[in-house]
Protein backbone atom coordinates (compact mmCIF):
# COMPACT_ATOMS: atom_id res chain seq x y z
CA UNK A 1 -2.36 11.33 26.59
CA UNK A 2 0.21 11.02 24.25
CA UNK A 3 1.52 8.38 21.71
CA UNK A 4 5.14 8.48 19.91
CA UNK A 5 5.91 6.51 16.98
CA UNK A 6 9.18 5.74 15.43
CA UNK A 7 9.91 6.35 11.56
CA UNK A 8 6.24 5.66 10.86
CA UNK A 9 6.30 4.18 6.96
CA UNK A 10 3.63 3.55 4.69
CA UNK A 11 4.67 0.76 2.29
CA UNK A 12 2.22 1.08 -0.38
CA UNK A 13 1.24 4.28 -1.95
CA UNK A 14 0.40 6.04 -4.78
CA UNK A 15 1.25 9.67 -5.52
CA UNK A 16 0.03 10.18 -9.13
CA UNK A 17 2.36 12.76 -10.72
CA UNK A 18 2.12 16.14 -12.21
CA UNK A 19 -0.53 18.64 -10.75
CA UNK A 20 -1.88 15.56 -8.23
CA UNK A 21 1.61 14.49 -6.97
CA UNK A 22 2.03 18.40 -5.73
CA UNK A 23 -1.39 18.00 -4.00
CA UNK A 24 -0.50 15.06 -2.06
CA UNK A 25 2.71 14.36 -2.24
CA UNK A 26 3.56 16.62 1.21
CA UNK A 27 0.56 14.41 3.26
CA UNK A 28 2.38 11.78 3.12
CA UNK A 29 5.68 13.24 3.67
CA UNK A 30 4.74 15.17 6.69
CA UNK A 31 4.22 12.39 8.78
CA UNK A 32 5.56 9.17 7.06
CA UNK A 33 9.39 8.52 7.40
CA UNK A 34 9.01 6.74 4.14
CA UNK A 35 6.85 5.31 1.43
CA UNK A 36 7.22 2.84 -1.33
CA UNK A 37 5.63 4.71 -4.20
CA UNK A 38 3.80 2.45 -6.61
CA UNK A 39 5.11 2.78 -10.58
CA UNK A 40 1.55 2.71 -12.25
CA UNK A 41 1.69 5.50 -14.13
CA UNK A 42 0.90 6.63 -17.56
CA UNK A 43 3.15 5.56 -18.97
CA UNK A 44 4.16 3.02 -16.32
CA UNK A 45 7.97 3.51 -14.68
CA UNK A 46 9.92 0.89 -16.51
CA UNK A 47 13.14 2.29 -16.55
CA UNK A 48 16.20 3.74 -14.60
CA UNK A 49 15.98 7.02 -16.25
CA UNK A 50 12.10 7.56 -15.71
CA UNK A 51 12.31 5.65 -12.36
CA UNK A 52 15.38 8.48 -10.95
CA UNK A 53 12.99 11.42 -12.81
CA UNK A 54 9.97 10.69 -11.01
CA UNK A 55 12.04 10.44 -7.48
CA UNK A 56 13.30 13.50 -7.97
CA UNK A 57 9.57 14.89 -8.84
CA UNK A 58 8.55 13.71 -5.72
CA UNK A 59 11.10 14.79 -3.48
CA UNK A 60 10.70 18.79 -5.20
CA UNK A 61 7.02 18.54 -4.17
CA UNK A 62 7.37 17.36 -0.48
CA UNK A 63 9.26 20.29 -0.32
CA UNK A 64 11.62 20.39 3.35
CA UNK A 65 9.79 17.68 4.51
CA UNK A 66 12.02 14.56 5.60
CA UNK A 67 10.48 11.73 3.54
CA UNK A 68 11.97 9.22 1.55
CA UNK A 69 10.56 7.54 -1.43
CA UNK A 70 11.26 4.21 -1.69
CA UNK A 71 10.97 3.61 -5.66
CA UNK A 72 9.24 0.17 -7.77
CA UNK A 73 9.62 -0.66 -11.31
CA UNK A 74 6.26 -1.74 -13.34
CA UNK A 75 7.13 -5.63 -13.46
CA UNK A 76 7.77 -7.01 -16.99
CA UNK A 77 8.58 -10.65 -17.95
CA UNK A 78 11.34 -9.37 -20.10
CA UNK A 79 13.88 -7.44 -17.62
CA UNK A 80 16.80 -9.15 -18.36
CA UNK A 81 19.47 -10.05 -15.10
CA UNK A 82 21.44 -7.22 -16.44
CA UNK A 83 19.07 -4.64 -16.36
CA UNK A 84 17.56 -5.63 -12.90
CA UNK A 85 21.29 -5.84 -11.16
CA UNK A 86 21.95 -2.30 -12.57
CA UNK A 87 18.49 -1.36 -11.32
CA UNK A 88 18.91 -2.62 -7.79
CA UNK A 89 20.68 -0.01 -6.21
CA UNK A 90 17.48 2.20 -6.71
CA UNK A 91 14.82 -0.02 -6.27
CA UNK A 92 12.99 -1.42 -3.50
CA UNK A 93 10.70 -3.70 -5.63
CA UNK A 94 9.26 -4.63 -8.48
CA UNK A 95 4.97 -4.50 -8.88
CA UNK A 96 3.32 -7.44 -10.35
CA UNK A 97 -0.02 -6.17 -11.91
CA UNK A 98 -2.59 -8.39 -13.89
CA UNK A 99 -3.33 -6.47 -16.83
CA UNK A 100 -6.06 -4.25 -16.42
CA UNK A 101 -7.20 -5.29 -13.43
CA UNK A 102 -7.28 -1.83 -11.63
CA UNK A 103 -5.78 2.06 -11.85
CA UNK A 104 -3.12 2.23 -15.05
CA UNK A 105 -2.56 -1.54 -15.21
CA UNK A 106 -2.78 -1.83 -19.16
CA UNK A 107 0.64 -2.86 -19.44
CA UNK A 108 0.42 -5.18 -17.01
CA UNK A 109 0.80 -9.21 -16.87
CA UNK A 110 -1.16 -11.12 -19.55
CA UNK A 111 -0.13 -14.48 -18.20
CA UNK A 112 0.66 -15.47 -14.25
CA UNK A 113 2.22 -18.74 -16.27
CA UNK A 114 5.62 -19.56 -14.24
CA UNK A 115 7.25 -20.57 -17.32
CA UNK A 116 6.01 -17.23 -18.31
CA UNK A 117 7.40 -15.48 -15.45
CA UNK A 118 10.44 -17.88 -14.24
CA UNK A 119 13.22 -15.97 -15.66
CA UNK A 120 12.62 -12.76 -14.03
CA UNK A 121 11.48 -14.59 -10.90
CA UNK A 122 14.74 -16.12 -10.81
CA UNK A 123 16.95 -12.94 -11.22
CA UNK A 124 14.84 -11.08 -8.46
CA UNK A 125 15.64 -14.14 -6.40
CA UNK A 126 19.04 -14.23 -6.88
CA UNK A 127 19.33 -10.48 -6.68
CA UNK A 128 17.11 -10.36 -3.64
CA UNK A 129 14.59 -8.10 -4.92
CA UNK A 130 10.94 -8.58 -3.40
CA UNK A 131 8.09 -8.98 -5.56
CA UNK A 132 4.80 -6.83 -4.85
CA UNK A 133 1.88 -8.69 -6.44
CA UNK A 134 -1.72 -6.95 -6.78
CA UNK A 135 -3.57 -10.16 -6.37
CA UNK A 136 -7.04 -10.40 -8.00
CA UNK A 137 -7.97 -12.50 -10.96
CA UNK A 138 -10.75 -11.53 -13.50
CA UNK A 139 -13.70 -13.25 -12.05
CA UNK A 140 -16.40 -12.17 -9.46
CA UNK A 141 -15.41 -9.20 -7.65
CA UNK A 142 -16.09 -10.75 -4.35
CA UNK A 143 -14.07 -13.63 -5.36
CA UNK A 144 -11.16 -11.93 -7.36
CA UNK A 145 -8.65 -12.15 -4.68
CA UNK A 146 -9.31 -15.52 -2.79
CA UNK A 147 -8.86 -17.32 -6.59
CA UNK A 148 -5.69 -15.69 -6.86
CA UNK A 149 -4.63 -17.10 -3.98
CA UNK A 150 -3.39 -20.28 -6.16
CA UNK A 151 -1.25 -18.67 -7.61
CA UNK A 152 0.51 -16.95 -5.38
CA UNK A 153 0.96 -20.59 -3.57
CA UNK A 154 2.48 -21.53 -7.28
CA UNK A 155 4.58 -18.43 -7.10
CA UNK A 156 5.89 -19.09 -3.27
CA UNK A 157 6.53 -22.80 -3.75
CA UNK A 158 8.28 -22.35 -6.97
CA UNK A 159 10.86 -19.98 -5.82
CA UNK A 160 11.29 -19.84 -2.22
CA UNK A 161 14.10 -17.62 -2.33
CA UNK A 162 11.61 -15.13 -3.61
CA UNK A 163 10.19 -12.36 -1.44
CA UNK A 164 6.70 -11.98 -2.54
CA UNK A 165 4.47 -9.27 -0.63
CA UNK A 166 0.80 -10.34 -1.36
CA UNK A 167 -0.80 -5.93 -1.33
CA UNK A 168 -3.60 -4.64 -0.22
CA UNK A 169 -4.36 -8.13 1.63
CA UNK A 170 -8.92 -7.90 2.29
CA UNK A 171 -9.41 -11.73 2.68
CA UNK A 172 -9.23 -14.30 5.77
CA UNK A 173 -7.77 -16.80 3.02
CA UNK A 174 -5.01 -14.34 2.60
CA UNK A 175 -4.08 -14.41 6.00
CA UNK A 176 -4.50 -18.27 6.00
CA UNK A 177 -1.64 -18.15 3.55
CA UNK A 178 0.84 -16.25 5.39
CA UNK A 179 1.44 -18.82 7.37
CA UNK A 180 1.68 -21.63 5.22
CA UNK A 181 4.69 -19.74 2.96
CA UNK A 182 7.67 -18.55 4.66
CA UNK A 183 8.50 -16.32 1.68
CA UNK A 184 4.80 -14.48 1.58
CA UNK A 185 4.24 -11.05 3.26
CA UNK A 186 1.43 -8.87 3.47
CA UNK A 187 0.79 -4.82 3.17
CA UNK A 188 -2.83 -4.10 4.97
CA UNK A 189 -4.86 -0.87 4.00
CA UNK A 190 -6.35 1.41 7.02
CA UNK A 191 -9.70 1.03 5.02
CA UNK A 192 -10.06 -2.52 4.98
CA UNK A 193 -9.16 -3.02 8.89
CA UNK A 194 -12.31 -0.57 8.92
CA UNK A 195 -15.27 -1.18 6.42
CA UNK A 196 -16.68 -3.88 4.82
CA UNK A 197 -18.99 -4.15 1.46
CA UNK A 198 -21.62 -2.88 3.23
CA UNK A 199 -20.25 0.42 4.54
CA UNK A 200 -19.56 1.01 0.32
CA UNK A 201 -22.96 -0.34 -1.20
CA UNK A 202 -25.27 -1.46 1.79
CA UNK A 203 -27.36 2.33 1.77
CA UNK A 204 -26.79 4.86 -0.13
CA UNK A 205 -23.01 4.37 -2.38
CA UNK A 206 -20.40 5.97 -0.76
CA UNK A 207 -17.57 6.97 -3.84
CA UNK A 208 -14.81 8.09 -1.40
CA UNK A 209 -14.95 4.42 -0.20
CA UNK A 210 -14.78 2.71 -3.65
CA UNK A 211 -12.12 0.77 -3.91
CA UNK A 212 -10.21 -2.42 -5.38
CA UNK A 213 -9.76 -4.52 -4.18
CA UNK A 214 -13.31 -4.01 -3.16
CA UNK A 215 -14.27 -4.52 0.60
CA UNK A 216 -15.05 -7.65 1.80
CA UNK A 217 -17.15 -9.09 4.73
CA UNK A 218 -17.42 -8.46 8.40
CA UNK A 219 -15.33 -12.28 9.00
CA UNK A 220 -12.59 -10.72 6.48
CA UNK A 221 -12.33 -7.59 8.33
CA UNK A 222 -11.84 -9.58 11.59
CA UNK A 223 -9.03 -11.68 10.28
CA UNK A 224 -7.18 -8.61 9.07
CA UNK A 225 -7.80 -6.96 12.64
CA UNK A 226 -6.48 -9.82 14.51
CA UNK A 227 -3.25 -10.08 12.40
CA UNK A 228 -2.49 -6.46 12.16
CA UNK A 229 -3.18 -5.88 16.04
CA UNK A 230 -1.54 -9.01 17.22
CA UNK A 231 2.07 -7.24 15.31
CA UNK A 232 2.69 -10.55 13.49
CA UNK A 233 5.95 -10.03 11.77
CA UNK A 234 4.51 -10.82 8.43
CA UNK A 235 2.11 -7.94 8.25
CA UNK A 236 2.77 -4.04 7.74
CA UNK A 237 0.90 -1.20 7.12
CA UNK A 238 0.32 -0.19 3.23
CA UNK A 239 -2.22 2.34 3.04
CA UNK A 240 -2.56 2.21 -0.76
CA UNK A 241 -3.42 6.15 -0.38
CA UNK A 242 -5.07 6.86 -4.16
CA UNK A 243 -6.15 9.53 -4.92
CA UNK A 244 -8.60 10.93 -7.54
CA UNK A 245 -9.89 14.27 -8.39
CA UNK A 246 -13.65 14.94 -7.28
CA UNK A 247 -15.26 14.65 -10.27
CA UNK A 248 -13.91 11.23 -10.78
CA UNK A 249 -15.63 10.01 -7.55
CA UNK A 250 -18.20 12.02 -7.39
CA UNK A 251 -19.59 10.54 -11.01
CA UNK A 252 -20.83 8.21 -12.79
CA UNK A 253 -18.19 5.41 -13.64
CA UNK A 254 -16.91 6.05 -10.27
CA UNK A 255 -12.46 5.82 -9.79
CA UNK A 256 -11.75 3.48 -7.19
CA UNK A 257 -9.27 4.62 -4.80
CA UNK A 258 -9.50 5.72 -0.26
CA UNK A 259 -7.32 8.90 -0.01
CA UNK A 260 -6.30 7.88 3.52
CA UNK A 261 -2.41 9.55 3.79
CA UNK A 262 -3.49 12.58 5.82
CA UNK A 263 -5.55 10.77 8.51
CA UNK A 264 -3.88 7.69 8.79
CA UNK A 265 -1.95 7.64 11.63
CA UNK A 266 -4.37 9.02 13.80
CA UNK A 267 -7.16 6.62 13.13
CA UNK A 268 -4.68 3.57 13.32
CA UNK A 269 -3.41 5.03 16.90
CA UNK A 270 -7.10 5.09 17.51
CA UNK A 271 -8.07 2.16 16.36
CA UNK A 272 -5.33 -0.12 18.53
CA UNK A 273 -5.82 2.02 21.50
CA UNK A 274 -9.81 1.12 21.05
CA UNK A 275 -8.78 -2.82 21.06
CA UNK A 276 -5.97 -2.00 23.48
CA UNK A 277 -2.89 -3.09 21.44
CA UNK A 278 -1.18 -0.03 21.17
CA UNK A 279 2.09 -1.65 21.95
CA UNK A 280 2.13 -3.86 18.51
CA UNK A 281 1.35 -0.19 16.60
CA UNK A 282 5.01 0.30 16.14
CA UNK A 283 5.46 -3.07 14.55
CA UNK A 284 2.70 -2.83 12.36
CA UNK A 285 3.49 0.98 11.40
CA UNK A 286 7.58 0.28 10.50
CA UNK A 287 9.34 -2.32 12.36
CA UNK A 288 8.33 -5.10 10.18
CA UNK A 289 8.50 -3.34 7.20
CA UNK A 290 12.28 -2.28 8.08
CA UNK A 291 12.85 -6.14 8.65
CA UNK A 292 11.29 -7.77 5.47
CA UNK A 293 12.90 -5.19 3.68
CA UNK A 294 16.03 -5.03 5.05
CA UNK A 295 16.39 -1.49 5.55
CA UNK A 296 17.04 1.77 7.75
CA UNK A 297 14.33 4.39 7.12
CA UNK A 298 15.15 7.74 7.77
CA UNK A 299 14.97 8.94 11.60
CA UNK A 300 11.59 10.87 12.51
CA UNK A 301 9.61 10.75 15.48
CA UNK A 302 5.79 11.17 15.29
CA UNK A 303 4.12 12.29 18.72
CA UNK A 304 0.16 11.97 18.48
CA UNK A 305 -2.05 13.70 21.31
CA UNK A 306 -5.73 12.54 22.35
CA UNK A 307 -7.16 15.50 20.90
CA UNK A 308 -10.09 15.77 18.57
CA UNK A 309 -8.92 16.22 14.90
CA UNK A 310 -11.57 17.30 12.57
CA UNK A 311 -10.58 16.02 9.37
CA UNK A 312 -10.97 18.84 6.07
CA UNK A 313 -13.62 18.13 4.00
CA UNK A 314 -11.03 18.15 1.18
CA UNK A 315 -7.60 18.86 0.08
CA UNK A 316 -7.57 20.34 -3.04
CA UNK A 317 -9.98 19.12 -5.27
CA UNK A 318 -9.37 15.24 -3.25
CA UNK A 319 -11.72 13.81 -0.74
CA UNK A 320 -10.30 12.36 2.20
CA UNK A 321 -11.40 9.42 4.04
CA UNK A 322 -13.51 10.73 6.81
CA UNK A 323 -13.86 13.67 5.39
CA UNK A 324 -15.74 16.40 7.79
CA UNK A 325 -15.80 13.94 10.69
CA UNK A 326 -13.93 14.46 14.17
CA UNK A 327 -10.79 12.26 15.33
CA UNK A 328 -9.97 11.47 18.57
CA UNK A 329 -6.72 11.98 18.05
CA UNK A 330 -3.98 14.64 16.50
CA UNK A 331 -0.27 14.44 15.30
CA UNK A 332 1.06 17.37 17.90
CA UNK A 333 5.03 17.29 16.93
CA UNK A 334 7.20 15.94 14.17
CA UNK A 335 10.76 15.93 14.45
């Protein structure tokens, strides 16, 4: 049996930089037409120069691969209009980050204020340039992202003309929302359509399953299934691929981060085929993201086979999701 997908993209990802970005970097690229590559470095990419530099560092370690990397800018409350209209033409979005709230956020957002924010709300309206918006506050893990969920109803009723993609979406409450605000989207991680708190913490802790926003429960796992399998326009697939070297999972102080890019698309084939939906896959994996983007990702064609993959234990010194276990299925061609 075979399955062919269509410019497959994965519209949130991180691909580190320096001796990591050359370890990962071609995983993605192999079999993702695209990905828009997260700016949280150290330091964070706030500018044209450092934004064009780390492109071009990306693209030198995919190496032939046809990939594209869709760039973000670190969000800050001071970009003027002039700076973000001569940043447009290289940007696909801006990332909204409380500060410190996960990996190389520091420099993020003190205050989610609108009167704080308005002004560069109001360019990226005008300008049409989405917002991306980790969403979890500073309280109880559990409860981090459902409190933020105010105020991303404050953000999408305040400017409507706003495109504001809620990431990394792990709560029924955040799927509640998407249809209550025209202008909110959603990115969903292969992880969280797959484990809840318990498959992290509930034996023994699992580090290569650590993430934030942290897991959630079995009902919050549902919601994100039904959504993602039914192909609902306002959901696509961000795998928020992070990865971290062993001995910052394996550790005390564990990172938090899923290195999924390698395995992705054969567990999501999997997992619609298993609820028999594999004919919203192609929605989920790139037609919606083309849409709420507005954009023509490059041409490739995927072709998966139903034929056991078993998955490396790592790659490079990074731990893969599923690491050592079998797949039922393979990518057989690219082109």
């Amino acid at each position: 049996m075979y399955f062919t997908l269509q410019s497959p993209l994965d519209m949130h990802l991180h691909l580190r930089d320096e001796m990591m970005l050359y370890q990962v970097a071609v995983h993605s690229a192999k079999s993702f037409a695209g990905g828009l590559v997260m700016p949280n470095l150290v330091p964070p990419v706030t500018s044209i120069e450092t934004l064009l530099a780390y492109k071009e560092r990306i693209l030198t370690a995919c190496g032939n691969e046809k990939f594209e990397p869709l760039m973000s800018l670190f969000f800050r409350n001071d970009y003027s209009y002039e700076f973000l209209q001569k940043a447009k033409p290289y940007i696909y979005a801006l990332k909204l980050y409380p500060s410190g709230i996960t990996t190389n956020s520091e420099g993020g957002v003190n205050s989610m204020d609108i009167e704080n924010l308005r002004a560069t709300f109001e360019a990226m309206s005008e300008l049409e340039i989405p917002l991306c918006v980790h969403g979890e506050t500073n309280g109880f893990v559990m409860d981090r992202e459902a409190e933020f969920g105010s105020i991303y109803e404050q953000f999408a009723s305040n400017f409507p003309k706003l495109k504001i993609i809620m990431e990394h979406i792990t709560t029924k409450h955040s799927v509640d929302l998407l249809s209550r605000y025209e202008n909110l989207y959603a990115t969903i991680t292969l992880h969280h359509l797959l484990i809840t708190l318990d498959d992290v913490i509930g034996g023994a802790m699992q580090p290569h399953l650590f993430c934030k926003p942290i897991a959630k429960r079995p009902e919050d796992r549902e919601a994100l299934l039904h959504v993602a399998l039914s192909g609902d326009s306002k959901v696509m697939f961000g795998s928020d691929s992070a990865p971290h070297p062993l001995h910052k999972k394996e550790c005390c102080g564990c990172a938090a981060g899923v290195f999924s890019a390698p395995i992705a698309l054969q567990v999501l084939v999997e997992l619609f085929e298993k609820h028999n939906k594999l004919e919203n896959l192609q929605a989920f994996i790139s037609n919606n993201a083309r849409v709420i983007y507005n954009f023509i990702p490059l041409a490739k064609e995927v072709i998966l086979e139903k034929k056991p993959f078993l998955v490396p234990n790592n790659y490079g010194d990074v731990v893969p999701m599923f690491a050592g276990a079998e797949l039922a299925w393979s990518i057989k061609n690219v082109h």
